[in-house]
PDB file of N, CA and C in Angstrom:
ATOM      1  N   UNK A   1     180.681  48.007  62.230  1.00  0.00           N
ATOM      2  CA  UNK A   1     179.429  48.570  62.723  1.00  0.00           C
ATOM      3  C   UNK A   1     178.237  47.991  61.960  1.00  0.00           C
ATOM      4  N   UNK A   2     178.147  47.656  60.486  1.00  0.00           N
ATOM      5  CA  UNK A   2     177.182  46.987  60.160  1.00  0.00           C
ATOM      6  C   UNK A   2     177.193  46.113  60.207  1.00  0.00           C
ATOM      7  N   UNK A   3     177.792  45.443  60.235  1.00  0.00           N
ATOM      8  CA  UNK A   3     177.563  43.685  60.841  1.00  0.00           C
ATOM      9  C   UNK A   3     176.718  43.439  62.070  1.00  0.00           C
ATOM     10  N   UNK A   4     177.111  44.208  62.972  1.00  0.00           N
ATOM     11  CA  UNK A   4     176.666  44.020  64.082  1.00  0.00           C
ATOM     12  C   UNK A   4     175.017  44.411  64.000  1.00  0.00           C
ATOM     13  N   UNK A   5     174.495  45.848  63.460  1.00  0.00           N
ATOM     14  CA  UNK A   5     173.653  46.029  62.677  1.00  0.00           C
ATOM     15  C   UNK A   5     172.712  45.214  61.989  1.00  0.00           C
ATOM     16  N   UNK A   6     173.418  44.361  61.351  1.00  0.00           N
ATOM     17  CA  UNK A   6     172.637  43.588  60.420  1.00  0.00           C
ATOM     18  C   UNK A   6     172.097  42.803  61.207  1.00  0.00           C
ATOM     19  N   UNK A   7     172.799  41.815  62.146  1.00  0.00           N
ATOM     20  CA  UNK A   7     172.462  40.597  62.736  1.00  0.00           C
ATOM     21  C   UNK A   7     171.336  41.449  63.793  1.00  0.00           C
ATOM     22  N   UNK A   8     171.697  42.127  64.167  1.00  0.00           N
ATOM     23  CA  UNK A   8     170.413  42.725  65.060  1.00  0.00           C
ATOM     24  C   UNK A   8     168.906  42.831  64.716  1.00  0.00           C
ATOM     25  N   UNK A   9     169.230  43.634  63.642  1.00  0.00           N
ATOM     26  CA  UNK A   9     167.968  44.054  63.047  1.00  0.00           C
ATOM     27  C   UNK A   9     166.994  42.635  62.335  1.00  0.00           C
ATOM     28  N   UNK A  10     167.757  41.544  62.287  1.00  0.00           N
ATOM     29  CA  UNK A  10     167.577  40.360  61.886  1.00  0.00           C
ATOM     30  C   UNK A  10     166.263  39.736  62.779  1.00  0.00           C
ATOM     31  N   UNK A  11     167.256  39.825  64.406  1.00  0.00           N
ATOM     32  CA  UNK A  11     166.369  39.556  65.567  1.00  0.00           C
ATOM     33  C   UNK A  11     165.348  40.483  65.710  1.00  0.00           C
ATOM     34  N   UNK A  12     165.486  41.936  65.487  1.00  0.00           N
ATOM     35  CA  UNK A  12     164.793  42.194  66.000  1.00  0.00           C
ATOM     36  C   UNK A  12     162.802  42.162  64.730  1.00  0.00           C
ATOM     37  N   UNK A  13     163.827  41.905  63.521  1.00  0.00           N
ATOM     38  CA  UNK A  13     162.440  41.481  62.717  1.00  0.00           C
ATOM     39  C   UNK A  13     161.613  40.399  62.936  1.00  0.00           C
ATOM     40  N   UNK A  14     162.213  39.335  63.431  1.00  0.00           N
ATOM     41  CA  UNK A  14     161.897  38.185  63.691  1.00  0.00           C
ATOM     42  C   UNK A  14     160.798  38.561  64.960  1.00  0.00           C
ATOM     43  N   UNK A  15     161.646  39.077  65.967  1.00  0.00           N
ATOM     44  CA  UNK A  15     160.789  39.466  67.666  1.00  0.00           C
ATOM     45  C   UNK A  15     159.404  39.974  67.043  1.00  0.00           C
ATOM     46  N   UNK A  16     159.546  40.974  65.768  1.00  0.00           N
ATOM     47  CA  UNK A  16     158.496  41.437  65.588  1.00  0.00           C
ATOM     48  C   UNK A  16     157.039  40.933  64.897  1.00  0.00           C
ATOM     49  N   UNK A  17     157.631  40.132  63.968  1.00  0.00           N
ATOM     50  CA  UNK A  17     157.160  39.172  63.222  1.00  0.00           C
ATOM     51  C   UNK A  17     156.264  38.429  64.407  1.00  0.00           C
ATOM     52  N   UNK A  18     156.726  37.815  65.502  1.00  0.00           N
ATOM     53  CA  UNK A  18     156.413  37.150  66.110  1.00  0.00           C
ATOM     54  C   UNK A  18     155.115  37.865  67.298  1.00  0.00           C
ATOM     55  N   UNK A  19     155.802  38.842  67.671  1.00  0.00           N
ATOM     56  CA  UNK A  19     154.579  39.637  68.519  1.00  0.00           C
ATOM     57  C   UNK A  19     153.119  40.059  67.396  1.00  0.00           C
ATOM     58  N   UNK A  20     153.617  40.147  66.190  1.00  0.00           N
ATOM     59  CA  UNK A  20     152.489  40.425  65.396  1.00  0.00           C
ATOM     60  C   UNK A  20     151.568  39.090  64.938  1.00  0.00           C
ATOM     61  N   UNK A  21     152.546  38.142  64.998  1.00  0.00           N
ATOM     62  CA  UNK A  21     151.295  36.549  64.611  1.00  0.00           C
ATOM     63  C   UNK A  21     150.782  36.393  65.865  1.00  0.00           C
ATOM     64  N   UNK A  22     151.558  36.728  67.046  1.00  0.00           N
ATOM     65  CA  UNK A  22     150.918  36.082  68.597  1.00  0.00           C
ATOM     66  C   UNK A  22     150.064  37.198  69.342  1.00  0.00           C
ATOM     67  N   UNK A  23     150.068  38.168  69.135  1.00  0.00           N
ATOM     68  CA  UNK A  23     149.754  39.084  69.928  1.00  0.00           C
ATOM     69  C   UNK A  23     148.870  40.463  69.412  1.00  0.00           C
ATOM     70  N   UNK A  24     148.983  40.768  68.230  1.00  0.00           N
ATOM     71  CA  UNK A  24     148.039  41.615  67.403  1.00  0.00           C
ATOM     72  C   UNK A  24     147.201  41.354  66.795  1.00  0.00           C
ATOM     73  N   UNK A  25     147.263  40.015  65.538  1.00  0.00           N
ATOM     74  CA  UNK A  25     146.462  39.316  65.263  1.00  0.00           C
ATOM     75  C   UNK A  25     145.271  39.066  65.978  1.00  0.00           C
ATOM     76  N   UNK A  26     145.446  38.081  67.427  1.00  0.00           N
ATOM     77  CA  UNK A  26     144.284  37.675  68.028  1.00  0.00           C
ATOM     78  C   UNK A  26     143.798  39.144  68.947  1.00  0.00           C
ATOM     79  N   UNK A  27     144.314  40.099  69.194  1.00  0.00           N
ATOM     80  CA  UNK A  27     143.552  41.102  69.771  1.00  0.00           C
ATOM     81  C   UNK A  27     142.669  42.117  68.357  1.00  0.00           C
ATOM     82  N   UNK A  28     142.932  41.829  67.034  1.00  0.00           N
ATOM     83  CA  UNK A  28     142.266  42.091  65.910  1.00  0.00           C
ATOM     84  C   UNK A  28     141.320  41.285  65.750  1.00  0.00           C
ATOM     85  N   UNK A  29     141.501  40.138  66.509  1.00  0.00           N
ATOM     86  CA  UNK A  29     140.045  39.145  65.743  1.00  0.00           C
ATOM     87  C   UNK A  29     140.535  38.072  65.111  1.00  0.00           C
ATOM     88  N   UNK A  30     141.597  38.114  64.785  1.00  0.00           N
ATOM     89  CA  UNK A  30     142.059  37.149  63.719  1.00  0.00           C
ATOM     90  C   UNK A  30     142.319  35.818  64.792  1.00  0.00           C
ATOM     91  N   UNK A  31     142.638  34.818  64.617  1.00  0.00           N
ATOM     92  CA  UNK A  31     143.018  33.790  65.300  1.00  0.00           C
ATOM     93  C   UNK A  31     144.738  34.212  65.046  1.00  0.00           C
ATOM     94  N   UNK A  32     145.486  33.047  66.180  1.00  0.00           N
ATOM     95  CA  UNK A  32     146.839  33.319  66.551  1.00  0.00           C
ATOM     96  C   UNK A  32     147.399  33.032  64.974  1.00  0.00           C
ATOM     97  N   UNK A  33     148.433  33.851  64.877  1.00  0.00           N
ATOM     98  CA  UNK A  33     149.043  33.608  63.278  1.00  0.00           C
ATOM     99  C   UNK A  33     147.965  34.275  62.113  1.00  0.00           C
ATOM    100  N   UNK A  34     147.239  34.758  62.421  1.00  0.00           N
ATOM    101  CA  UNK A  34     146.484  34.904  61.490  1.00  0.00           C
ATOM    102  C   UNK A  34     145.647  33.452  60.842  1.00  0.00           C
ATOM    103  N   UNK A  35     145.664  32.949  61.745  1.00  0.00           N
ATOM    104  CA  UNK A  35     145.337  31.276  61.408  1.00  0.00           C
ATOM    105  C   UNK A  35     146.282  30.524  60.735  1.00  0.00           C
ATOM    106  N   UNK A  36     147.349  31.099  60.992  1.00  0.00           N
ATOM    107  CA  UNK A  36     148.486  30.554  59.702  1.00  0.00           C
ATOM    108  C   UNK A  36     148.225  29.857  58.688  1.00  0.00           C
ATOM    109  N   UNK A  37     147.743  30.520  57.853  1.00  0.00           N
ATOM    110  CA  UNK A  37     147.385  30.255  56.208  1.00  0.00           C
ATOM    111  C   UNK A  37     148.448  29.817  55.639  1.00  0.00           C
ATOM    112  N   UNK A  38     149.150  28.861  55.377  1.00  0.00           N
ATOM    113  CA  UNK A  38     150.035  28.829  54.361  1.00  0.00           C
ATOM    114  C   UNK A  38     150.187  29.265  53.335  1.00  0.00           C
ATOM    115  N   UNK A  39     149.548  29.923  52.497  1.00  0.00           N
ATOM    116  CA  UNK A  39     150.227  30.674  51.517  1.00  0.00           C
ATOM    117  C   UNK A  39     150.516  32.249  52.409  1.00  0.00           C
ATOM    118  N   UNK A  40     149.755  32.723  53.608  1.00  0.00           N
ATOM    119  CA  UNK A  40     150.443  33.891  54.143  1.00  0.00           C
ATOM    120  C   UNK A  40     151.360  34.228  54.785  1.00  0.00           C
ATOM    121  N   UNK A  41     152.011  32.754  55.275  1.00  0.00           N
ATOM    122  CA  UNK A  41     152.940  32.937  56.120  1.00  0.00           C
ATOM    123  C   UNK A  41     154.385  33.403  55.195  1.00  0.00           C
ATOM    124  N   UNK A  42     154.822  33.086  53.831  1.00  0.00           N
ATOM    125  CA  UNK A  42     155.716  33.851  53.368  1.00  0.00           C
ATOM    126  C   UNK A  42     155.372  35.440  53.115  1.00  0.00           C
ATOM    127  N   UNK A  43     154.296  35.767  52.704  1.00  0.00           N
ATOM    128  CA  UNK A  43     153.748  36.893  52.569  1.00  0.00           C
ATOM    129  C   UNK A  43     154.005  37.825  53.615  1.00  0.00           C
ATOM    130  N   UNK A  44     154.026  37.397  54.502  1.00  0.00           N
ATOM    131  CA  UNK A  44     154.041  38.114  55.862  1.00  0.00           C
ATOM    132  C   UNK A  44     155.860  38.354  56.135  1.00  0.00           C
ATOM    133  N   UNK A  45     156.291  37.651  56.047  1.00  0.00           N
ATOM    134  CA  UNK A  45     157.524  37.610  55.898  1.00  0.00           C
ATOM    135  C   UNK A  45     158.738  38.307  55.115  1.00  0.00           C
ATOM    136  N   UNK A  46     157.864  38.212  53.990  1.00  0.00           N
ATOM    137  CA  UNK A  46     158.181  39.179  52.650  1.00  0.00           C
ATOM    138  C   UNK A  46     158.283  40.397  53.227  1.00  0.00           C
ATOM    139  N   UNK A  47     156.903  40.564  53.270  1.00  0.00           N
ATOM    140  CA  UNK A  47     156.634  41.869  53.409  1.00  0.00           C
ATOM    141  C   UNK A  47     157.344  42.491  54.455  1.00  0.00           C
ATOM    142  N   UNK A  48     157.670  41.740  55.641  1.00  0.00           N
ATOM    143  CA  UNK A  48     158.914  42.491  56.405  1.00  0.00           C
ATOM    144  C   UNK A  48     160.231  42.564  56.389  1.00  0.00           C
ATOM    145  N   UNK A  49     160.679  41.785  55.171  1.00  0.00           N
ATOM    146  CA  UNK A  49     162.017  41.624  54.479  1.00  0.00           C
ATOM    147  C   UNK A  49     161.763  42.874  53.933  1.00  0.00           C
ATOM    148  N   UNK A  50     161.206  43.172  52.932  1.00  0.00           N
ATOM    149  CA  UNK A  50     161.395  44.221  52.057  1.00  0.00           C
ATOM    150  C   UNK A  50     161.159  45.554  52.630  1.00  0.00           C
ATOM    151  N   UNK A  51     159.957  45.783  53.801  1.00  0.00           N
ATOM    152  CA  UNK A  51     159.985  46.795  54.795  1.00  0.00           C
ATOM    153  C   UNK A  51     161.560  47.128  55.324  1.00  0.00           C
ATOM    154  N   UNK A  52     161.900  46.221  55.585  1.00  0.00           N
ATOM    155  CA  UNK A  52     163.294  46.569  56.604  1.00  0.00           C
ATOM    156  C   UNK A  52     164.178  46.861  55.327  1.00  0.00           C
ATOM    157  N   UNK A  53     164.469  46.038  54.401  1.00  0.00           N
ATOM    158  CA  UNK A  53     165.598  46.778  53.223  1.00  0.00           C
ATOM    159  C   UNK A  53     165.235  47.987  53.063  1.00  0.00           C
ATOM    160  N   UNK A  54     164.095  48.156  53.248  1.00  0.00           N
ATOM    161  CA  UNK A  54     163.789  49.551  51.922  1.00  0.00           C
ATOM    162  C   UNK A  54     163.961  50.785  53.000  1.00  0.00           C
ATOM    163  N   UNK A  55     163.407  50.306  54.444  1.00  0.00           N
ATOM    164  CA  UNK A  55     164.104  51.803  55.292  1.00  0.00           C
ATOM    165  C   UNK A  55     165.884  51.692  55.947  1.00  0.00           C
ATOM    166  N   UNK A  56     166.207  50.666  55.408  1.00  0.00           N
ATOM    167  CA  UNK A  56     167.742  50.861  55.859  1.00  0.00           C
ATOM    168  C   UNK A  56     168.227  51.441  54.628  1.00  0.00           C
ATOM    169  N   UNK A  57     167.814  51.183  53.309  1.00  0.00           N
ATOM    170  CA  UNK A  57     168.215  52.160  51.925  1.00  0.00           C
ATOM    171  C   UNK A  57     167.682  53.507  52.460  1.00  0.00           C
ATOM    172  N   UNK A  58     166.616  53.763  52.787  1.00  0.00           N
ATOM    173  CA  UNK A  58     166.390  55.400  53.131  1.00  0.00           C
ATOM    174  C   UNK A  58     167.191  55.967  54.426  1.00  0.00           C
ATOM    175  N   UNK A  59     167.276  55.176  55.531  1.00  0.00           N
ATOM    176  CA  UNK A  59     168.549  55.858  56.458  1.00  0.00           C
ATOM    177  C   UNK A  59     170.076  55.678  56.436  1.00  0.00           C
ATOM    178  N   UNK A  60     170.300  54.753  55.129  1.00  0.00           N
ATOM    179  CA  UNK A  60     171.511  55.129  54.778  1.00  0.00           C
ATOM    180  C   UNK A  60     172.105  56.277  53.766  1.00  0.00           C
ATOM    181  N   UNK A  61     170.820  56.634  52.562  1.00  0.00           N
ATOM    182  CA  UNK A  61     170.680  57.600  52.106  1.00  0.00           C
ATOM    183  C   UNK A  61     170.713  58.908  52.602  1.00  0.00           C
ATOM    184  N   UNK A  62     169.951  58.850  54.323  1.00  0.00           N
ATOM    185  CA  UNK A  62     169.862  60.270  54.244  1.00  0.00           C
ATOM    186  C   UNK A  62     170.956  60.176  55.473  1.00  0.00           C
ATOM    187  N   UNK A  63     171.946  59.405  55.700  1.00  0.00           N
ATOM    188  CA  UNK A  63     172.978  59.874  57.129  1.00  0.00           C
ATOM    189  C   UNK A  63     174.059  60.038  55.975  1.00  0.00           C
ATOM    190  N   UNK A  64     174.620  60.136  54.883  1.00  0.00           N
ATOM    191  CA  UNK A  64     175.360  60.662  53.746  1.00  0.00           C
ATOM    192  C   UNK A  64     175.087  62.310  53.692  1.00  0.00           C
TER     193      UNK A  64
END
């Protein structure tokens, strides 16, 4: 069951990642990507790596 899990949630960070450089960004103002800054594009990335660990540690915590 987590395997399957994992690889999902993989895609589905990515899908998200992606609707947020293409599609939120430029309705914020920002240009597409946020103008893709190179130093933000790991940043951005990060930051949804560690988003997604840190609530799969809290809903595995609390389904125990």
């Amino acid at each position: 069951m987590g395997r399957l899990e994992s690889g999902c949630g993989a895609n589905r960070a990515g899908a998200r990642l992606t609707v947020y450089w293409f599609v939120v960004l430029p309705l914020k103002g920002s240009g597409i990507g946020g103008g893709f800054h190179p130093a933000m594009v790991p940043i951005h990335i990060g930051f949804h790596v560690v988003f997604g660990i840190g609530t799969a540690i809290i809903f595995r915590a609390l389904a125990r």
